[in-house]
N, C-alpha and C. Protein backbone atom coordinates (compact mmCIF):
# COMPACT_ATOMS: atom_id res chain seq x y z
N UNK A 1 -18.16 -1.85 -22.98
CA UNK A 1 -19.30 -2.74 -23.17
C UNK A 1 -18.96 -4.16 -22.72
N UNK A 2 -17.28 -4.71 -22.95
CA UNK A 2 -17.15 -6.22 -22.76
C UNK A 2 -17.34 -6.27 -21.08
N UNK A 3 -16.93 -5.32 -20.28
CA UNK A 3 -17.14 -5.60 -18.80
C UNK A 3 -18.48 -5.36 -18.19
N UNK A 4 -19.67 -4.53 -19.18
CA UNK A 4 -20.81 -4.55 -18.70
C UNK A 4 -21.27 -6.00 -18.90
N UNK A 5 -21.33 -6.58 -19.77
CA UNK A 5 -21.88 -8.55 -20.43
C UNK A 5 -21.26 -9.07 -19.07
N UNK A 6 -20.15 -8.84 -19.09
CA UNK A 6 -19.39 -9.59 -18.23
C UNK A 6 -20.32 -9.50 -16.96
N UNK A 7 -20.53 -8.60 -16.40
CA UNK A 7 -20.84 -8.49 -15.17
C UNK A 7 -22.44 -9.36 -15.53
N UNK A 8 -22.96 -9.13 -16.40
CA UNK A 8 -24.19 -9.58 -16.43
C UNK A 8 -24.36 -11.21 -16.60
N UNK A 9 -23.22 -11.26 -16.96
CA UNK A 9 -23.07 -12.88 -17.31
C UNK A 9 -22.54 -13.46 -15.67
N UNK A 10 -22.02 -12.99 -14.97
CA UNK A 10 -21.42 -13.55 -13.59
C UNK A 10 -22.90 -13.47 -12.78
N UNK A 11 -23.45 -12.23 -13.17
CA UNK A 11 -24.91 -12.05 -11.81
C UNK A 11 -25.63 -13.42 -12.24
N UNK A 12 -25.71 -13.83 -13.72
CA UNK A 12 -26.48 -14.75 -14.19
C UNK A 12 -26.19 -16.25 -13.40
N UNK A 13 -24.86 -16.05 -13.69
CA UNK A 13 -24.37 -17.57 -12.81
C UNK A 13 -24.59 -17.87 -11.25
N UNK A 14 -24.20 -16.71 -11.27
CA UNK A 14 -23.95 -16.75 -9.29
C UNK A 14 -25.59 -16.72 -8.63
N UNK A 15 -26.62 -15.78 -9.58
CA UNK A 15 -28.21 -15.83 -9.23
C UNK A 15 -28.42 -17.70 -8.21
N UNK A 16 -28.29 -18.43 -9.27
CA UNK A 16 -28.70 -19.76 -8.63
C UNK A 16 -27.91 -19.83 -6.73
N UNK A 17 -27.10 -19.29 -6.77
CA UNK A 17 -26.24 -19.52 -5.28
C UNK A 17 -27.27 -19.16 -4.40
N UNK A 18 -27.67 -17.77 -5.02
CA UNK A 18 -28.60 -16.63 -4.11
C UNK A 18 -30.13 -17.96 -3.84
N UNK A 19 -30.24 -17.94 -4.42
CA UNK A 19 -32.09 -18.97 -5.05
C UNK A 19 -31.71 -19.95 -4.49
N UNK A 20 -30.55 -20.71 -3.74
CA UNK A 20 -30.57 -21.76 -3.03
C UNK A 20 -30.36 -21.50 -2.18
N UNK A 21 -30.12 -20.70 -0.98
CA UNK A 21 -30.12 -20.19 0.17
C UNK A 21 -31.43 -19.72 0.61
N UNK A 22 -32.13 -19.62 -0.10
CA UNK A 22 -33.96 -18.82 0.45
C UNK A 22 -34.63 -19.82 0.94
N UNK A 23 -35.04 -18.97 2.41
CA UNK A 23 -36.06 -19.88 3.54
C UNK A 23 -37.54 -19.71 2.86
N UNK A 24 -38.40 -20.52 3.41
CA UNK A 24 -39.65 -20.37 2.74
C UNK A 24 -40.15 -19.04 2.38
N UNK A 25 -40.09 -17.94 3.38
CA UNK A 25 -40.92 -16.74 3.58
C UNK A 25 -39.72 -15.23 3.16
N UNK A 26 -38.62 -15.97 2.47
CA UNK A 26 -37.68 -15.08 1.42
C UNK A 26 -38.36 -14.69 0.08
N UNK A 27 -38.00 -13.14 0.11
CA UNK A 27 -38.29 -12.78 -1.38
C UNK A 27 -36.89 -11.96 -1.32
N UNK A 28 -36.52 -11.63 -2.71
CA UNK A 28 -35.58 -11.23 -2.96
C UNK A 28 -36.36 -9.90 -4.81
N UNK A 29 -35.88 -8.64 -4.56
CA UNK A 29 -35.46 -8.39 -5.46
C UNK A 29 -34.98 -7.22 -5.98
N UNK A 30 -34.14 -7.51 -7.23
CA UNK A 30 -32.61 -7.30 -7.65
C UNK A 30 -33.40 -6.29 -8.56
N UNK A 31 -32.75 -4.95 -8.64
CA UNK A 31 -32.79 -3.72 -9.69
C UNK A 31 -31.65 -2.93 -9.93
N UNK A 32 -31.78 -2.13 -11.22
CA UNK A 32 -30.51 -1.10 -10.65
C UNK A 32 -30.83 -0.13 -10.64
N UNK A 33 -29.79 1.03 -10.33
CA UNK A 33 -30.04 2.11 -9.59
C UNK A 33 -30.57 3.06 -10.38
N UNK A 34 -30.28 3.26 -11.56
CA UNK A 34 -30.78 4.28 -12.86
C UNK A 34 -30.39 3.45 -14.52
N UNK A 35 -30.82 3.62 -15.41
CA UNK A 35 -30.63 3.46 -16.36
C UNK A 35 -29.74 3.80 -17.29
N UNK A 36 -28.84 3.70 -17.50
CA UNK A 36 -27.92 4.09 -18.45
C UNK A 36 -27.65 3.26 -19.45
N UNK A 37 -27.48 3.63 -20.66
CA UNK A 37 -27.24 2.82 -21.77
C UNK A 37 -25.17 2.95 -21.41
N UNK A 38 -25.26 1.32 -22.06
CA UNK A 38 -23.71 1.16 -21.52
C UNK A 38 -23.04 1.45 -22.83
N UNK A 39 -23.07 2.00 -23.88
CA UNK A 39 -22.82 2.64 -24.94
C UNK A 39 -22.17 3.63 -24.92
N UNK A 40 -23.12 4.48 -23.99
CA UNK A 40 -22.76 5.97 -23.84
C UNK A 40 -21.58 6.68 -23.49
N UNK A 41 -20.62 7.58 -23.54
CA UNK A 41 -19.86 7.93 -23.04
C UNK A 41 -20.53 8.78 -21.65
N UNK A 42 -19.70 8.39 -20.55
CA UNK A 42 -19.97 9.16 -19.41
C UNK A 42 -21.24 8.38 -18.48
N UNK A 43 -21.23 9.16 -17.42
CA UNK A 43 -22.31 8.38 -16.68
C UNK A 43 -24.08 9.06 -16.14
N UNK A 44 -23.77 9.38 -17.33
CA UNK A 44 -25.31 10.27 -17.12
C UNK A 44 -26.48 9.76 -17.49
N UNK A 45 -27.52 9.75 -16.86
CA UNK A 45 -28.84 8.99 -17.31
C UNK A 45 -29.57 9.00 -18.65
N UNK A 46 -30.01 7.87 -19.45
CA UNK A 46 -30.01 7.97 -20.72
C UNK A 46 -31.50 7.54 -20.79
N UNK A 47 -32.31 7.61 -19.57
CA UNK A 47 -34.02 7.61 -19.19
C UNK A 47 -34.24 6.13 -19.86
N UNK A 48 -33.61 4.98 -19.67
CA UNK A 48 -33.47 3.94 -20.59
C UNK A 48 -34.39 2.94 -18.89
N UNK A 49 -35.38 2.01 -19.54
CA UNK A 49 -35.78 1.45 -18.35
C UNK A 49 -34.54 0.67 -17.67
N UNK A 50 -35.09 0.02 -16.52
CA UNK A 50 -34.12 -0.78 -15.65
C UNK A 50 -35.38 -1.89 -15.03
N UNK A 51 -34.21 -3.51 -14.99
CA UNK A 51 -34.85 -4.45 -14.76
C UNK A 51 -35.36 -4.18 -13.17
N UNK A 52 -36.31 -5.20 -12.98
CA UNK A 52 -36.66 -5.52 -11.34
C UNK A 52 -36.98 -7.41 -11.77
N UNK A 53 -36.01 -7.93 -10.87
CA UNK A 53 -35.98 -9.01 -10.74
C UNK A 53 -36.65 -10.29 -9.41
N UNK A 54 -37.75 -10.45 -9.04
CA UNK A 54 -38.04 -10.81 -8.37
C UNK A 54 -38.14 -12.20 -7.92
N UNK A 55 -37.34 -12.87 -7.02
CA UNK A 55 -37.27 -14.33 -6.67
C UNK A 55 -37.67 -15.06 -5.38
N UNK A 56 -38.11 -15.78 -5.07
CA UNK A 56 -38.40 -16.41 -3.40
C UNK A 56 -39.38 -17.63 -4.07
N UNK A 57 -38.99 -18.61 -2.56
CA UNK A 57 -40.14 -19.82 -3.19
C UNK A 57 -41.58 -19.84 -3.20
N UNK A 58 -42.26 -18.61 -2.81
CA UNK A 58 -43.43 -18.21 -3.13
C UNK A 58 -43.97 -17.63 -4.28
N UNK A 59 -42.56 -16.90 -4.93
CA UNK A 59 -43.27 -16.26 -6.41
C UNK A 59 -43.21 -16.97 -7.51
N UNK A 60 -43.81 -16.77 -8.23
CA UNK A 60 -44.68 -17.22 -9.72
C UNK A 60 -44.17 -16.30 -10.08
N UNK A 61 -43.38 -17.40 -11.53
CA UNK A 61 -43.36 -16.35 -12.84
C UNK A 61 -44.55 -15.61 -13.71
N UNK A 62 -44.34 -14.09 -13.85
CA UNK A 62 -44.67 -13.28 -14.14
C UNK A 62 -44.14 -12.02 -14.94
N UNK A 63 -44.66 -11.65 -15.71
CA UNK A 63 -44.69 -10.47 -16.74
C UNK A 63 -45.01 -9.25 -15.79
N UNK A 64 -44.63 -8.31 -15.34
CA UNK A 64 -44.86 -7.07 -14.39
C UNK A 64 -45.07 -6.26 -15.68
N UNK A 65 -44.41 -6.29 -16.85
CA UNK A 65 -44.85 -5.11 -17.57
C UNK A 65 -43.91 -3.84 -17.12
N UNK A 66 -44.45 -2.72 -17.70
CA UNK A 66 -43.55 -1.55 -17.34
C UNK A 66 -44.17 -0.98 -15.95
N UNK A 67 -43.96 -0.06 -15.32
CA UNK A 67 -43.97 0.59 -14.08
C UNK A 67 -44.02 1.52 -14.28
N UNK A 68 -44.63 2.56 -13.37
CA UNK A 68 -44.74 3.42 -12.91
C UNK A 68 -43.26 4.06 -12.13
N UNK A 69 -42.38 3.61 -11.53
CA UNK A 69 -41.54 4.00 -10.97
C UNK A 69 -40.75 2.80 -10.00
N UNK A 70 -39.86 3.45 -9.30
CA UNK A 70 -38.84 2.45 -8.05
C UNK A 70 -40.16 2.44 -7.35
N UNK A 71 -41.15 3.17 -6.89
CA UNK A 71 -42.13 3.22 -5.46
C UNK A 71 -42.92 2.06 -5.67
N UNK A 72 -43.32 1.39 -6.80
CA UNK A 72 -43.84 -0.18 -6.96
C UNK A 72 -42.87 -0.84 -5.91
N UNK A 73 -41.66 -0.33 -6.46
CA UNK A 73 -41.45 -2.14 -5.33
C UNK A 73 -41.19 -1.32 -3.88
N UNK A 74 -41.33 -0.61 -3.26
CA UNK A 74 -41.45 -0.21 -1.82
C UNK A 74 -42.80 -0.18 -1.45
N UNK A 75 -43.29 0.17 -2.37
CA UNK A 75 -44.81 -0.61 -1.76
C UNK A 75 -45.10 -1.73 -1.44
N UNK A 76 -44.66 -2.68 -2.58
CA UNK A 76 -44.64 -4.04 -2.62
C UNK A 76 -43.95 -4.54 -1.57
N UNK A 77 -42.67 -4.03 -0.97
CA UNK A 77 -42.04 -4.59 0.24
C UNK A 77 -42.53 -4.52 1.43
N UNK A 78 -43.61 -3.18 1.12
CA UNK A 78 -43.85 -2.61 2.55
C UNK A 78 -45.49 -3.80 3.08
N UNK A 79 -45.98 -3.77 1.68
CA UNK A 79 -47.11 -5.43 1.85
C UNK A 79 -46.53 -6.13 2.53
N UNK A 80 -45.30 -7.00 1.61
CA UNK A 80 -45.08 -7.94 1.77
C UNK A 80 -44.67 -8.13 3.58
N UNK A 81 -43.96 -7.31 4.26
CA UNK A 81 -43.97 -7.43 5.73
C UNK A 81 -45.12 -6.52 6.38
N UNK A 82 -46.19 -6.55 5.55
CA UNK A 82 -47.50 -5.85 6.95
C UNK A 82 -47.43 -4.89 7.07
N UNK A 83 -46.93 -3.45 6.64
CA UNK A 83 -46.62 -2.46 7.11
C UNK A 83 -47.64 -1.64 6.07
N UNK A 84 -48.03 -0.77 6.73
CA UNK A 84 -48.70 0.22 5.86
C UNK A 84 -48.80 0.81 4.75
N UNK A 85 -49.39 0.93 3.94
CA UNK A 85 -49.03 1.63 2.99
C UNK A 85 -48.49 2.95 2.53
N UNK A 86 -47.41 2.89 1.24
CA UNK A 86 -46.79 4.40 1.38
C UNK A 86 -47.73 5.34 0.74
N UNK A 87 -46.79 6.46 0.78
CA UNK A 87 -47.49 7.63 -0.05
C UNK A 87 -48.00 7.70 -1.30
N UNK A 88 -46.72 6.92 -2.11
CA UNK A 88 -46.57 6.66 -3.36
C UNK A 88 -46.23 5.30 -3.89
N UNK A 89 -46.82 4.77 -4.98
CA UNK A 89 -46.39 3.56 -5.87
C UNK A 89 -47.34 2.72 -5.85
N UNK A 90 -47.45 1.28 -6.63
CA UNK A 90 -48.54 0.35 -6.69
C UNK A 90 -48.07 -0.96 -5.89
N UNK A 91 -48.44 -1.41 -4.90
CA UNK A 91 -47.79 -2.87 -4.78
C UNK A 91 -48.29 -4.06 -5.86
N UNK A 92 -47.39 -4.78 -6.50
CA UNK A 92 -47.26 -6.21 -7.21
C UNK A 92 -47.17 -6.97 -6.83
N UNK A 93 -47.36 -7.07 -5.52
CA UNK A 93 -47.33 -8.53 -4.87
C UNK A 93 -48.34 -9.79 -5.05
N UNK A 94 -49.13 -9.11 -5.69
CA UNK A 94 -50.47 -10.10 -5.29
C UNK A 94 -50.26 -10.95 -6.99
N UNK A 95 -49.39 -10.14 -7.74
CA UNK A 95 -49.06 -10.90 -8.94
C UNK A 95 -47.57 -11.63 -8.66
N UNK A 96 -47.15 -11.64 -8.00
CA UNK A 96 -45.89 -12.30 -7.76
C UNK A 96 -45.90 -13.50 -7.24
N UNK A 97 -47.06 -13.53 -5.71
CA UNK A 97 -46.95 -14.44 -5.00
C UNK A 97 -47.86 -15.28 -4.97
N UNK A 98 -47.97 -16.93 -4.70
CA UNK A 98 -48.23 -18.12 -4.84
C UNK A 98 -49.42 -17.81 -3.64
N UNK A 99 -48.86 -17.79 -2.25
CA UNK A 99 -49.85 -17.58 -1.34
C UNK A 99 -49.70 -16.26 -0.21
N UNK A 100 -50.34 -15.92 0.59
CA UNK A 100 -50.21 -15.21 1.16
C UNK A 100 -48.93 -14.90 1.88
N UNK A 101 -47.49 -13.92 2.02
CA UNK A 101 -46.74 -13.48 2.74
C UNK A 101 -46.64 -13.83 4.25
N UNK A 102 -46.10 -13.46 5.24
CA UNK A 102 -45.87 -13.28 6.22
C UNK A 102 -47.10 -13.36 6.68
């Protein structure tokens, strides 16, 4: 558990490095791969949610709430550069961002 904080406490610090390098028309965002409670013995999925962190100088803070799945934000990416829509998921962009994308 002390090296999971840990790690969470370094992403926390180092975040600002990331957030000062973004050109106007940067979005950035940070999830992980599955959920696991860091408790658990072993590395098997414990169906526990997982953050989505979204940053660029266009987005507005916002509450996303829970999800539907990872396919929200591939939708949302696939908006955000013009590209068609997928098969599956909701895009959030239009709650994220200040003004119009690309």
């Amino acid at each position: 558990m002390t090296g999971y904080a840990r790690a969470l406490e370094v992403f926390d610090q180092r975040l600002p490095e990331l957030q000062a390098c973004l050109k106007p028309d940067d979005l950035v965002l940070a999830t992980a791969d599955h959920g696991c409670d860091p408790t658990y013995p072993g590395h098997d999925h414990t169906r526990e949610h997982v953050p989505v962190l979204v940053s660029g100088p266009r987005c507005c803070p916002v509450e996303l709430g829970e999800r539907q799945g990872f396919a929200d934000m591939g939708q949302t990416l696939a908006a955000y550069f013009g590209l068609n829509p997928l098969n599956n998921g909701t895009s959030f962009l239009k709650q994220i961002t200040l003004e119009s994308p690309l």
